[in-house]
Each structure stands twice: as C-alpha cells, then as structure tokens.
C-alpha atoms as a PDB file:
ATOM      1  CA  UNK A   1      19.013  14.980   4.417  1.00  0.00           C
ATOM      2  CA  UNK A   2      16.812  18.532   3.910  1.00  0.00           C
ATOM      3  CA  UNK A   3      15.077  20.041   7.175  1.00  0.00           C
ATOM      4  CA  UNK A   4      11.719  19.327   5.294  1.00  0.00           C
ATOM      5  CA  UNK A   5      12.747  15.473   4.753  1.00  0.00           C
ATOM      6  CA  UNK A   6      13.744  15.012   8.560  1.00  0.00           C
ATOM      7  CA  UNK A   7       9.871  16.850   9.217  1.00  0.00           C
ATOM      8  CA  UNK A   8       8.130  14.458   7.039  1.00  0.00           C
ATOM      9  CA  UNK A   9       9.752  11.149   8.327  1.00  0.00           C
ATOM     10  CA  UNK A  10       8.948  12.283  12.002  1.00  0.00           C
ATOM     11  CA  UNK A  11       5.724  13.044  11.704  1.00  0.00           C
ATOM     12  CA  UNK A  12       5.071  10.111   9.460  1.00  0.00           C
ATOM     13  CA  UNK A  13       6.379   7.365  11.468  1.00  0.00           C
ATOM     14  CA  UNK A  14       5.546   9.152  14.875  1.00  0.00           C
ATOM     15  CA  UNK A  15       1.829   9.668  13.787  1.00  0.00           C
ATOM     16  CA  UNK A  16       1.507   5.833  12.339  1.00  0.00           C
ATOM     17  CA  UNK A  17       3.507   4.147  14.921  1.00  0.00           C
ATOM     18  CA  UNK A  18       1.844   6.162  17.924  1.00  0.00           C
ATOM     19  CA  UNK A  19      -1.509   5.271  16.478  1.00  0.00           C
ATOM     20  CA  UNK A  20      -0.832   1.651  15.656  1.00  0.00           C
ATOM     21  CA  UNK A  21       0.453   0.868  18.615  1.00  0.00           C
ATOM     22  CA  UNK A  22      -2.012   2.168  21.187  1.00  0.00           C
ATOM     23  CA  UNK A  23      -4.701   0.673  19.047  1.00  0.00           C
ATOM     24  CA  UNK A  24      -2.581  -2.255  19.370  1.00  0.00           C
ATOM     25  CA  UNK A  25      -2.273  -2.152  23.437  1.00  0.00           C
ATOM     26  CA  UNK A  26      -6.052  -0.837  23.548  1.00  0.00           C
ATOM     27  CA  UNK A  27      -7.136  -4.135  22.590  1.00  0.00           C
ATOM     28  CA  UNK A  28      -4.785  -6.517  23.919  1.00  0.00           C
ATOM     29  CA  UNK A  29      -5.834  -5.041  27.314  1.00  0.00           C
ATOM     30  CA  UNK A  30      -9.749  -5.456  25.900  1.00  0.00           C
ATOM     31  CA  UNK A  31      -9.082  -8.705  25.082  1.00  0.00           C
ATOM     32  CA  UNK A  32     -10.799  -8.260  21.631  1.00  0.00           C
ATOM     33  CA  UNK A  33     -10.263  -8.632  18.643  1.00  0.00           C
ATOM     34  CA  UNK A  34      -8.129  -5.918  16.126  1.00  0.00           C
ATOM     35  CA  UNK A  35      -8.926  -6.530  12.535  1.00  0.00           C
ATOM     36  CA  UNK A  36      -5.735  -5.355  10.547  1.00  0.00           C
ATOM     37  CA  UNK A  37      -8.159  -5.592   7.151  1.00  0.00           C
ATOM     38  CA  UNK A  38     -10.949  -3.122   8.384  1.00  0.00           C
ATOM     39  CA  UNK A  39     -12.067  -0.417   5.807  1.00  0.00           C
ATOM     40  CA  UNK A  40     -13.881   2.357   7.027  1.00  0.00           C
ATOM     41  CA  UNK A  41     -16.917   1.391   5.840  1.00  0.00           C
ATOM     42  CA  UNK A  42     -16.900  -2.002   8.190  1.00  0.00           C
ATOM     43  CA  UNK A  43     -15.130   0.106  10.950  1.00  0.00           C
ATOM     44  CA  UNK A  44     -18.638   1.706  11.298  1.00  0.00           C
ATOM     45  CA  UNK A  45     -20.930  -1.186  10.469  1.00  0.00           C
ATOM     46  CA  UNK A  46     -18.976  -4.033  12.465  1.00  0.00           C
ATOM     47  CA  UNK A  47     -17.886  -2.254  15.414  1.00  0.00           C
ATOM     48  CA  UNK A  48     -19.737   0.890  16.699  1.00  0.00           C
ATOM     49  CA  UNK A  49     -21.114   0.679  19.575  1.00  0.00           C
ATOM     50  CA  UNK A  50     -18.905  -1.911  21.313  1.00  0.00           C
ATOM     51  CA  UNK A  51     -15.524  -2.272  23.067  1.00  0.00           C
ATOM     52  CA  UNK A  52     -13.635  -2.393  19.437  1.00  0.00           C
ATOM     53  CA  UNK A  53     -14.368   0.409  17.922  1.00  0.00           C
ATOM     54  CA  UNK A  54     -11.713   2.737  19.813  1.00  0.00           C
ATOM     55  CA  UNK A  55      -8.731   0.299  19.066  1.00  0.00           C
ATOM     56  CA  UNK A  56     -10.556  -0.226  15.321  1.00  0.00           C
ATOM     57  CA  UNK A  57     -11.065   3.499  14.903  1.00  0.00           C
ATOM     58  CA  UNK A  58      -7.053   4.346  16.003  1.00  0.00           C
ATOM     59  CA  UNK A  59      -5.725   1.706  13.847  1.00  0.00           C
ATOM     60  CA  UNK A  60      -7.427   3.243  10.826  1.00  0.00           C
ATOM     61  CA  UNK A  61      -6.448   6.896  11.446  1.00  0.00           C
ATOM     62  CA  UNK A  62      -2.789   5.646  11.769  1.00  0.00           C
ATOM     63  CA  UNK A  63      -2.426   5.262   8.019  1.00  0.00           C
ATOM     64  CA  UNK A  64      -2.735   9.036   7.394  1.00  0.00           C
ATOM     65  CA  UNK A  65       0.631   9.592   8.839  1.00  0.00           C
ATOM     66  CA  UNK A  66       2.057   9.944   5.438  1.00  0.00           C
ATOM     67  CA  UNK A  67      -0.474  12.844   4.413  1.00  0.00           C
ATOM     68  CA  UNK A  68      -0.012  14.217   7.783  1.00  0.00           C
ATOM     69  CA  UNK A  69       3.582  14.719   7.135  1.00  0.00           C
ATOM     70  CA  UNK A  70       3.040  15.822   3.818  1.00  0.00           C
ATOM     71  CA  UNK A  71       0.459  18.221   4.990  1.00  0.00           C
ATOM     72  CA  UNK A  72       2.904  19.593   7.764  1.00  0.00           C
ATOM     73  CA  UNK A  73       5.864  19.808   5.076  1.00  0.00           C
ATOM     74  CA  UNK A  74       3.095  22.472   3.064  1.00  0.00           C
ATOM     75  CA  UNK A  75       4.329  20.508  -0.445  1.00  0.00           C
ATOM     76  CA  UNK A  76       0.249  21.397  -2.086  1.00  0.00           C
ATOM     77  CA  UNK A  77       2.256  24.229  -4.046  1.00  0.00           C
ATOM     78  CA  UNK A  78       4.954  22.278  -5.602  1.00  0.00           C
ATOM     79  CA  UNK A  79       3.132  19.017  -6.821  1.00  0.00           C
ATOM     80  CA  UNK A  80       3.573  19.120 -10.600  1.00  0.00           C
ATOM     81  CA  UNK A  81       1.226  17.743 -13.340  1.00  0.00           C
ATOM     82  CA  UNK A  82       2.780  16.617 -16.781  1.00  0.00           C
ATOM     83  CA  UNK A  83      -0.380  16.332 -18.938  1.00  0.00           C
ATOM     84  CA  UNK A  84       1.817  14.339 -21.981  1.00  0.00           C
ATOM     85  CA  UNK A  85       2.916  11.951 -19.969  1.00  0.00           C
ATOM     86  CA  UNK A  86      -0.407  11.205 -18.047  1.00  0.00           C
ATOM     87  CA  UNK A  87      -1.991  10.345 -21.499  1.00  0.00           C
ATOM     88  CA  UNK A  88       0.906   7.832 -22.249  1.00  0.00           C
ATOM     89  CA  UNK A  89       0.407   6.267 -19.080  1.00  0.00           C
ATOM     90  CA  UNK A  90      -2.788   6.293 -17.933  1.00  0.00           C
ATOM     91  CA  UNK A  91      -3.162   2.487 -18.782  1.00  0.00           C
ATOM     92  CA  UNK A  92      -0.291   1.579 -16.193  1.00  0.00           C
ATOM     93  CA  UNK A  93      -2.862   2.656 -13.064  1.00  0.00           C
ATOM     94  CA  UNK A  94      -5.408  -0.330 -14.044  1.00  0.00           C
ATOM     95  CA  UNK A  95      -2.903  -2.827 -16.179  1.00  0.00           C
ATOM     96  CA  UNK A  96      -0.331  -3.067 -13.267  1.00  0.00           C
ATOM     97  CA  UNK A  97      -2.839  -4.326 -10.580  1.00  0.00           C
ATOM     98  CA  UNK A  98      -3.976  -6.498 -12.791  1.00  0.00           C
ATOM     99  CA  UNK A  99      -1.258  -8.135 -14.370  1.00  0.00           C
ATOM    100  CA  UNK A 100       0.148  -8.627 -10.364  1.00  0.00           C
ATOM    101  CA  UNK A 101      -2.228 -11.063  -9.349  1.00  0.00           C
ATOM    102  CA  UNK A 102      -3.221 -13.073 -12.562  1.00  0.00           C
ATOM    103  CA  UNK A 103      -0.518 -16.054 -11.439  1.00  0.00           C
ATOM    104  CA  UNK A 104      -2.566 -15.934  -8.059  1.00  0.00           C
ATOM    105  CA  UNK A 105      -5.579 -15.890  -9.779  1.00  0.00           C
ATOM    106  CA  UNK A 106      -5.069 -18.643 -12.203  1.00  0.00           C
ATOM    107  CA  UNK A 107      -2.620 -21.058  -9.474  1.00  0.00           C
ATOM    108  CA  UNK A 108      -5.626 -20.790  -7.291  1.00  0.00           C
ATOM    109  CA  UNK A 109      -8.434 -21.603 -10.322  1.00  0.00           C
ATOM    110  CA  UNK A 110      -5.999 -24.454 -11.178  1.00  0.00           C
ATOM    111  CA  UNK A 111      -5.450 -25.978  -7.520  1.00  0.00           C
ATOM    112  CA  UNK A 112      -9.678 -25.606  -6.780  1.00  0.00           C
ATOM    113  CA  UNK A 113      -9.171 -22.667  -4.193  1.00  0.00           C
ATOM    114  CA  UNK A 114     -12.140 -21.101  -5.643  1.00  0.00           C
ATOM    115  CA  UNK A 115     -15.363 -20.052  -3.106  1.00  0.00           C
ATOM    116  CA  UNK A 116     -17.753 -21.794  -5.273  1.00  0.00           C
ATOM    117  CA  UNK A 117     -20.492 -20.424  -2.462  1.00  0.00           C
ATOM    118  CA  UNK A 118     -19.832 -16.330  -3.289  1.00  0.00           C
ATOM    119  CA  UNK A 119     -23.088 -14.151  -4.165  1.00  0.00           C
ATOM    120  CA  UNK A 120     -21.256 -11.410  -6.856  1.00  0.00           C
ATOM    121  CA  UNK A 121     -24.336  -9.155  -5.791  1.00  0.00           C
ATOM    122  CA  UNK A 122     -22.521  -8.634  -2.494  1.00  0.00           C
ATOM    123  CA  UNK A 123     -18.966  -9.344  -4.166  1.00  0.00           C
ATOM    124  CA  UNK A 124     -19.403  -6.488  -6.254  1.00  0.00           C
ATOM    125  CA  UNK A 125     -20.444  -4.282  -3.492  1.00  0.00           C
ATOM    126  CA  UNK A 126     -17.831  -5.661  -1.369  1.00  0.00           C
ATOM    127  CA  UNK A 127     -15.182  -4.837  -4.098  1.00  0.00           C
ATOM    128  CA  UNK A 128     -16.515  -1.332  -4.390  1.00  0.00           C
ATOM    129  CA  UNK A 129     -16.449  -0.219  -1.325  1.00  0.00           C
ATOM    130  CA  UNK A 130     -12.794  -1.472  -0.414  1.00  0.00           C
ATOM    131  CA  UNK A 131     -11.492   0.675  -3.196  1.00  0.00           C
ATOM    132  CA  UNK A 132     -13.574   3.686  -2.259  1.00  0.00           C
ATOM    133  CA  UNK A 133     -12.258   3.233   1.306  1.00  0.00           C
ATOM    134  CA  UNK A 134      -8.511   2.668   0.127  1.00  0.00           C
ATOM    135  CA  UNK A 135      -9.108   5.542  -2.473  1.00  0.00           C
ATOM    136  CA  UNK A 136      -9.352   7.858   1.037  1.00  0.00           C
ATOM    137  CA  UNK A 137      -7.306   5.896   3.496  1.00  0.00           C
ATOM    138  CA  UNK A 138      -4.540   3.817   2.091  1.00  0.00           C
ATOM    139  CA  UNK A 139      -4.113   6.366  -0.985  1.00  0.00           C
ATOM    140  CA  UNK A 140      -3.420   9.007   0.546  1.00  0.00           C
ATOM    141  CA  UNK A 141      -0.305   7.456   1.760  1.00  0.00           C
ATOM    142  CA  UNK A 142       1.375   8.740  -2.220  1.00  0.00           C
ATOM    143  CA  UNK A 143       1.313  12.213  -1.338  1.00  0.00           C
ATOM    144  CA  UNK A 144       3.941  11.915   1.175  1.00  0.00           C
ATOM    145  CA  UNK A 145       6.044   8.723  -0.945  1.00  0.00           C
ATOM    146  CA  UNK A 146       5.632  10.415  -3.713  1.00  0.00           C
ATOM    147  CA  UNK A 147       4.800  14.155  -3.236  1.00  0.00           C
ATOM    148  CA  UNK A 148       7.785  14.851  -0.825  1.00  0.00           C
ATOM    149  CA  UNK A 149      10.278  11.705  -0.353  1.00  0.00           C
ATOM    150  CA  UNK A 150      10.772  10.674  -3.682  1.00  0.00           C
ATOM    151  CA  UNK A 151      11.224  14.392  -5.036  1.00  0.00           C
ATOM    152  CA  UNK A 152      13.365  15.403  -2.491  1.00  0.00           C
ATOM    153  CA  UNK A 153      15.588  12.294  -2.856  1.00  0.00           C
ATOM    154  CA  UNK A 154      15.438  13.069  -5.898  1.00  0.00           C
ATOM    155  CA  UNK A 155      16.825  16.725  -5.530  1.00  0.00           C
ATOM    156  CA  UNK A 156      19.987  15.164  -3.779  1.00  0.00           C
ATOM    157  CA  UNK A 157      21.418  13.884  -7.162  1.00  0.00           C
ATOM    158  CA  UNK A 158      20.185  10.184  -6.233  1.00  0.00           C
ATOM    159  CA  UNK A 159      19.790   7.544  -8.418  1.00  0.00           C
ATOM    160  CA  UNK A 160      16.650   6.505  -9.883  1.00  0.00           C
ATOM    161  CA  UNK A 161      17.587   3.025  -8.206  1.00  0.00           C
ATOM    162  CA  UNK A 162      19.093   3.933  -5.460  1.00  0.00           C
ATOM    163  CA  UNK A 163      15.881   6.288  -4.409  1.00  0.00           C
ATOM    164  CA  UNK A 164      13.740   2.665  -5.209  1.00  0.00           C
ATOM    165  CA  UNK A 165      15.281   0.594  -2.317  1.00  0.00           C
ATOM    166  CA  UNK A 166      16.275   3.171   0.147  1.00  0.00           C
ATOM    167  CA  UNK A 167      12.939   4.566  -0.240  1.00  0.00           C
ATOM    168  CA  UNK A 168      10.740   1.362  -0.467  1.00  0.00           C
ATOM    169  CA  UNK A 169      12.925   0.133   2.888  1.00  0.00           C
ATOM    170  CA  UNK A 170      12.099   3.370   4.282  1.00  0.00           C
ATOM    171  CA  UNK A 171       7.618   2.640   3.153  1.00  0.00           C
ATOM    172  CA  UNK A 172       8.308  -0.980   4.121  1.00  0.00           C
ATOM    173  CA  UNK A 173       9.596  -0.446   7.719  1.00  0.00           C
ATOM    174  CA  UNK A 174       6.846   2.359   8.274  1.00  0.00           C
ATOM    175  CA  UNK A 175       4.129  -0.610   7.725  1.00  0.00           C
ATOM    176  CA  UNK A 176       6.079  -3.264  10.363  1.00  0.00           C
ATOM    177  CA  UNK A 177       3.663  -2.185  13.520  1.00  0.00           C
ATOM    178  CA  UNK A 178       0.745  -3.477  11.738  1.00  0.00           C
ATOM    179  CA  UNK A 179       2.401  -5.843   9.679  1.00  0.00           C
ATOM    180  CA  UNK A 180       3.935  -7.525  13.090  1.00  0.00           C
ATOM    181  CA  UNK A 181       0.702  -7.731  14.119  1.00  0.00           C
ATOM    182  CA  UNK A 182      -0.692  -9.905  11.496  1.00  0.00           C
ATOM    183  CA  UNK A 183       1.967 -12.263  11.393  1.00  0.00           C
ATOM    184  CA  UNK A 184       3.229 -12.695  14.822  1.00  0.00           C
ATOM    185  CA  UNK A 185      -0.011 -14.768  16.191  1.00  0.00           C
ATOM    186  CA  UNK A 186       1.349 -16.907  13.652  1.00  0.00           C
ATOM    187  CA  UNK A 187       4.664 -18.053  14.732  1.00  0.00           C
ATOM    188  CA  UNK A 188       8.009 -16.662  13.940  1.00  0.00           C
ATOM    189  CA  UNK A 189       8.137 -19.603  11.244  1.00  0.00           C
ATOM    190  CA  UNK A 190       5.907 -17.851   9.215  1.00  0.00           C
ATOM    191  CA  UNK A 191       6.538 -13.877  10.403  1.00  0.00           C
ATOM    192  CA  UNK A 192      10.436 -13.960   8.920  1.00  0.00           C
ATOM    193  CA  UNK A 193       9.587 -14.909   6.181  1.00  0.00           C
ATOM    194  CA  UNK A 194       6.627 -12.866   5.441  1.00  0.00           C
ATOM    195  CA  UNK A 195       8.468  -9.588   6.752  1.00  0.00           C
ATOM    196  CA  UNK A 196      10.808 -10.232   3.978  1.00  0.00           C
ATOM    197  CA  UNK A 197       8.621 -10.723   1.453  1.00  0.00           C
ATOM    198  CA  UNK A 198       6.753  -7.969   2.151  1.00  0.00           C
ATOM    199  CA  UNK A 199       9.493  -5.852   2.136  1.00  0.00           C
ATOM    200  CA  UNK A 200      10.812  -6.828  -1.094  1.00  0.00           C
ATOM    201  CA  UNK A 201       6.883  -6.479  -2.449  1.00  0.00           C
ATOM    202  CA  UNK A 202       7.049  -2.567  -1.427  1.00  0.00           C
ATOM    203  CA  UNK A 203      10.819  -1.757  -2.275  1.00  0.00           C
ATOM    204  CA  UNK A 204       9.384  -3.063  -6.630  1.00  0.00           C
ATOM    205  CA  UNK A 205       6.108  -0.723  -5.757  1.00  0.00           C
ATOM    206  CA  UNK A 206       8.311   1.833  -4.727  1.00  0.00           C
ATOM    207  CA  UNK A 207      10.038   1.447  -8.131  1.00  0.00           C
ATOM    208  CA  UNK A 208       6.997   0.911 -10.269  1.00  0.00           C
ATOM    209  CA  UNK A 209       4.629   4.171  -8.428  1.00  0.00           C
ATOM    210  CA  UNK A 210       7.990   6.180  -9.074  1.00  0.00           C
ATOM    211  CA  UNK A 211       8.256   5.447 -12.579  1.00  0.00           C
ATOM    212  CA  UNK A 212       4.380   6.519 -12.901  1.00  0.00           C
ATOM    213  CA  UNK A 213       4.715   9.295 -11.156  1.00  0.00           C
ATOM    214  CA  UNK A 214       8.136  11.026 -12.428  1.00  0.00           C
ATOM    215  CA  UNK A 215       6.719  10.117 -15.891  1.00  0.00           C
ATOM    216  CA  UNK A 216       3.463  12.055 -15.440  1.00  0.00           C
ATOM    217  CA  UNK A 217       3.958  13.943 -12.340  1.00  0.00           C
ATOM    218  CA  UNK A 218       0.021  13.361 -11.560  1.00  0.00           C
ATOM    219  CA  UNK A 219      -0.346  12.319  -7.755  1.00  0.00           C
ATOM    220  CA  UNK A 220      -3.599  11.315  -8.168  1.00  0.00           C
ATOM    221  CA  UNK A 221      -2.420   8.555 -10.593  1.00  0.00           C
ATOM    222  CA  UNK A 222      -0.293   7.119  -7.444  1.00  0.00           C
ATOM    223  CA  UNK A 223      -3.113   7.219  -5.196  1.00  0.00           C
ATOM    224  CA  UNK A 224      -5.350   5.411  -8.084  1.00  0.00           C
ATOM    225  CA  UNK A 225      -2.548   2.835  -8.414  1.00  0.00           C
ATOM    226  CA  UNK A 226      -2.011   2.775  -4.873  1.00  0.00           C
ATOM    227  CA  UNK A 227      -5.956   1.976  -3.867  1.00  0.00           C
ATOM    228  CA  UNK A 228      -6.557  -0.411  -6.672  1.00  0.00           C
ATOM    229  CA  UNK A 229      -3.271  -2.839  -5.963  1.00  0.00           C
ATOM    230  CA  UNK A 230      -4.747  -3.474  -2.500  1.00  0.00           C
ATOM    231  CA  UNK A 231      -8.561  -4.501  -4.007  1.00  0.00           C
ATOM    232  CA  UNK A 232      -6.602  -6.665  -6.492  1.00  0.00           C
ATOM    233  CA  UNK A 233      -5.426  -8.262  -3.739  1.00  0.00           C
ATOM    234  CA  UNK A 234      -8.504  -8.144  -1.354  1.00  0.00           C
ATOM    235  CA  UNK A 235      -9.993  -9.669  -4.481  1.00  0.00           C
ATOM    236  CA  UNK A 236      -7.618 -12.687  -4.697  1.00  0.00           C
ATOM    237  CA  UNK A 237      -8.787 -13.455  -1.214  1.00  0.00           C
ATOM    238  CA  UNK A 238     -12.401 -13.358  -1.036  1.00  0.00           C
ATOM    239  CA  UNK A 239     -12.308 -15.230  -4.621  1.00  0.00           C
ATOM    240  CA  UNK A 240     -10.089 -18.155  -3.122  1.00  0.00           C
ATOM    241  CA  UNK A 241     -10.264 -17.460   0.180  1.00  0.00           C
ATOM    242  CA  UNK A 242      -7.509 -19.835   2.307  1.00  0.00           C
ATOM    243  CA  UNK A 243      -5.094 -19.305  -1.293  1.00  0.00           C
ATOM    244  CA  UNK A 244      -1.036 -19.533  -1.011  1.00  0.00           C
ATOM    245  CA  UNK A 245      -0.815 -18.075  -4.356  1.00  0.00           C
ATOM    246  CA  UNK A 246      -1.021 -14.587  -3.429  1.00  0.00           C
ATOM    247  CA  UNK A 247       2.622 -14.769  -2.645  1.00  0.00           C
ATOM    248  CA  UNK A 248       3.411 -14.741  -6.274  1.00  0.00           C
ATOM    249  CA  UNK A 249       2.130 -11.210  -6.916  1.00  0.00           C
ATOM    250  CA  UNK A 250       5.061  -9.851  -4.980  1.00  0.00           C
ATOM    251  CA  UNK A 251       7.046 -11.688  -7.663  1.00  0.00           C
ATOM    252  CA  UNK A 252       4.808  -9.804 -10.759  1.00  0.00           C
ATOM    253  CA  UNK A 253       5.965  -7.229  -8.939  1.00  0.00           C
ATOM    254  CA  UNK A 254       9.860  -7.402  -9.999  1.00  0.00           C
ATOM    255  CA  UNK A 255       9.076  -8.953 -12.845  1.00  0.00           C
ATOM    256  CA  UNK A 256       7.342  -5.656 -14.069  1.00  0.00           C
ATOM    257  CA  UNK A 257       9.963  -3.731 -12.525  1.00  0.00           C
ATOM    258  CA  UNK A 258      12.140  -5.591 -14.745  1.00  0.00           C
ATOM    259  CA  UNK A 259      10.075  -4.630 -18.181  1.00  0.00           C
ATOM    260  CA  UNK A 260      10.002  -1.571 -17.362  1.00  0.00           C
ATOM    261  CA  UNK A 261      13.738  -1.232 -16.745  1.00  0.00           C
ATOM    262  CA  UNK A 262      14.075  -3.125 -20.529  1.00  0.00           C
ATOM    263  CA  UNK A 263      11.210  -0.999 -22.113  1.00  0.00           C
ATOM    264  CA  UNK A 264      11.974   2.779 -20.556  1.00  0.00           C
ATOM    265  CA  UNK A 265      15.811   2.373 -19.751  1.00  0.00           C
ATOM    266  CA  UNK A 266      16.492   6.557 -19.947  1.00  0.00           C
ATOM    267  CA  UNK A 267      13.850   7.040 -17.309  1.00  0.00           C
ATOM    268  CA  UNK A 268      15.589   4.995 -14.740  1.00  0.00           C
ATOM    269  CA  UNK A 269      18.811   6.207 -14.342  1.00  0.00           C
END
C-alpha cells in the first residue's frame, strides 16, 4: 500500500471515528438525545443554544474525515476531468437514485404506508435543504473514495472488482461508529442484520460511483450522485414514514451493478 494511501486511511478513520465517538460519549453522559439524521441546517435550528448542540455539532464535522484526508494527501492537482465521457453519463447522477428506491416507493404506495397528512410546501423545502446540506457534508466524502482510494488502488494493477469490495468494505466499516449507533438501541436482532445489509448497500455504491467516475473522471459527478442517493432515501421516509421497503433499494443497488456489468463489460475489468 503507497505512503499517500496509509496517510489518507489514518486521517480518515482517525478524524471520523475520534469525532463520532466523543459526540457519541458527550451525550450519553448529557443524557440527551444524538440525532444520527441531523443536516446542518436543523443542527442550527433544532439545537443551538442547548446541551445538544456540542455532541450534534461533533457528529456532523466527523463526516469530513474523508476530505480531510484527501486534503492532507494534496490530490487537488491530479483530479482529472474527461469531458466525453461526462456528456455520456451525465444521466447516471439523477437516473441511479431514482431507479434505487422506486420498489420502496411503490411496496410502500401498495401496502398504504403513505403520510396522507404531509404539506409538500414544507416537503419541498424539506427535500431541498437535505440535498444542499448533503451536497456540502456527506458529498464531500467522494473526494477521498474516489479522488485518492480508488485511483491509487487503481495504480496497483487491481481489478476493477476487486477495488469494488475491498474498497466499499473499507467506506462501509468507516460508517460503523454512527451506524452502531442507530441500530444498537434496537437490539442485536435487528443491528446484525442491518450491519450487513448496509455493508453490502455501500460495497454496489462503491461499484456503481466507480464506474461514474473512471468513465468521466468528474468528481463533482460523485459528490452529485453521492448527495442525491441519500435525499432519495430521506424522501422514502418522510413520504411513508414507519416503511420496511426501504430495504429493497440496497437490492436496486446490485441489480444496477449487474446492468452495468452486462451493458459496459470492457470498463469493468
């Protein structure tokens, strides 16, 4: 493994896992409350001024351990931009979010999961914001998945397969802190499972936002992709709020790994 690559993965997981965890602690020793689904903008309007807003405020700045390490690995210079390719792709970065949650989506239509009581004034608004927020939080995350891991695994003569599950195990365990804290309060029952699925969810994004991006080399697309997956998500949840269906967009997930694989079959070597 390169110098650079050790650098990245340090700083990445030390920043996130330092930050997650003393937000964490913070608030277990509060006794309040730590949203895992805060975006900046409710960070400020739902907790300022009271005992949550340290724990709230650490918990959000742990996701920019990715862009830290990128940041400290000085990569700005060597991000690429393949113009031809970003106009035969550009589609991907709004079809693939969709497409992942329509089973949800329709499941929960089907089975009467729908909030019949939602004002799409403040939906909208809602919905705006959380991409905005994920645009400059959650995005930035690509530019160290994509801007140094994936290149520099990439550089070491590894598959294009291989690179998708040793890197997406690599994303996936980065997000356990917080993902162990949404699931434990739940019961081990429920956590197992739920790490696994999750992990499998990130190792076919890994695939998917590497395709995208070694096809048009344009980071920004990633982050795009990145920001707009969660609010398809967030979406599915304040639309049928209480939902088991959103399970099943882990499942798009390979299955779009799997059309691509059929539709592009030189780029994934």
């Amino acid at each position: 493994m390169k110098r650079d690559t050790k650098l990245y993965l340090f700083i990445t997981f030390a920043w996130s896992w330092f930050f997650w965890i003393v937000a964490y602690v913070i608030s277990r020793l509060q006794g309040s409350y730590l949203a895992t689904d805060y975006t900046l903008f409710s960070l400020w309007t739902e907790t300022w001024g009271s005992n949550r807003f340290l724990p709230q405020l650490l918990f959000s700045i742990a996701v920019y351990g990715p862009f830290i390490g990128f940041l400290a690995t000085g990569r700005f210079k060597r991000l690429r931009y393949n113009a031809d390719g970003s106009k035969r792709f550009w589609h991907y970065i709004i079809a693939i979010p969709v497409v992942l949650v329509i089973p949800s989506i329709v499941l929960s239509l089907i089975t009467s999961h729908y909030d019949q009581n939602i004002l799409f004034t403040s939906f909208g608004t809602s919905l705006f914001l959380y991409f905005v927020s994920n645009l400059i939080t959650s995005g930035t995350e690509e530019f160290g998945w994509r801007g140094v891991l994936y290149p520099d695994m990439k550089a070491r003569g590894i598959s294009f397969w291989e690179i998708a599950w040793k890197g997406g195990l690599i994303w996936a365990v980065w997000h356990y802190p917080a993902v162990l804290m949404m699931y434990i309060p739940l019961g081990i029952a429920v956590l197992v499972p739920s790490l696994v699925g999750f992990t499998a969810s990130i190792i076919a994004m890994n695939y998917i936002t590497n395709f995208l991006y070694e096809n048009t080399q344009n980071i920004w697309f990633a982050v795009i992709l990145h920001a707009l997956n969660n609010t398809m998500s967030f979406l599915v949840v304040m639309l049928f709020p209480g939902t088991p269906f959103l399970l099943l967009s882990s499942l798009m997930a390979w299955v779009i790994v799997g059309w691509l694989e059929k539709k592009y079959p030189k780029t994934t070597v």
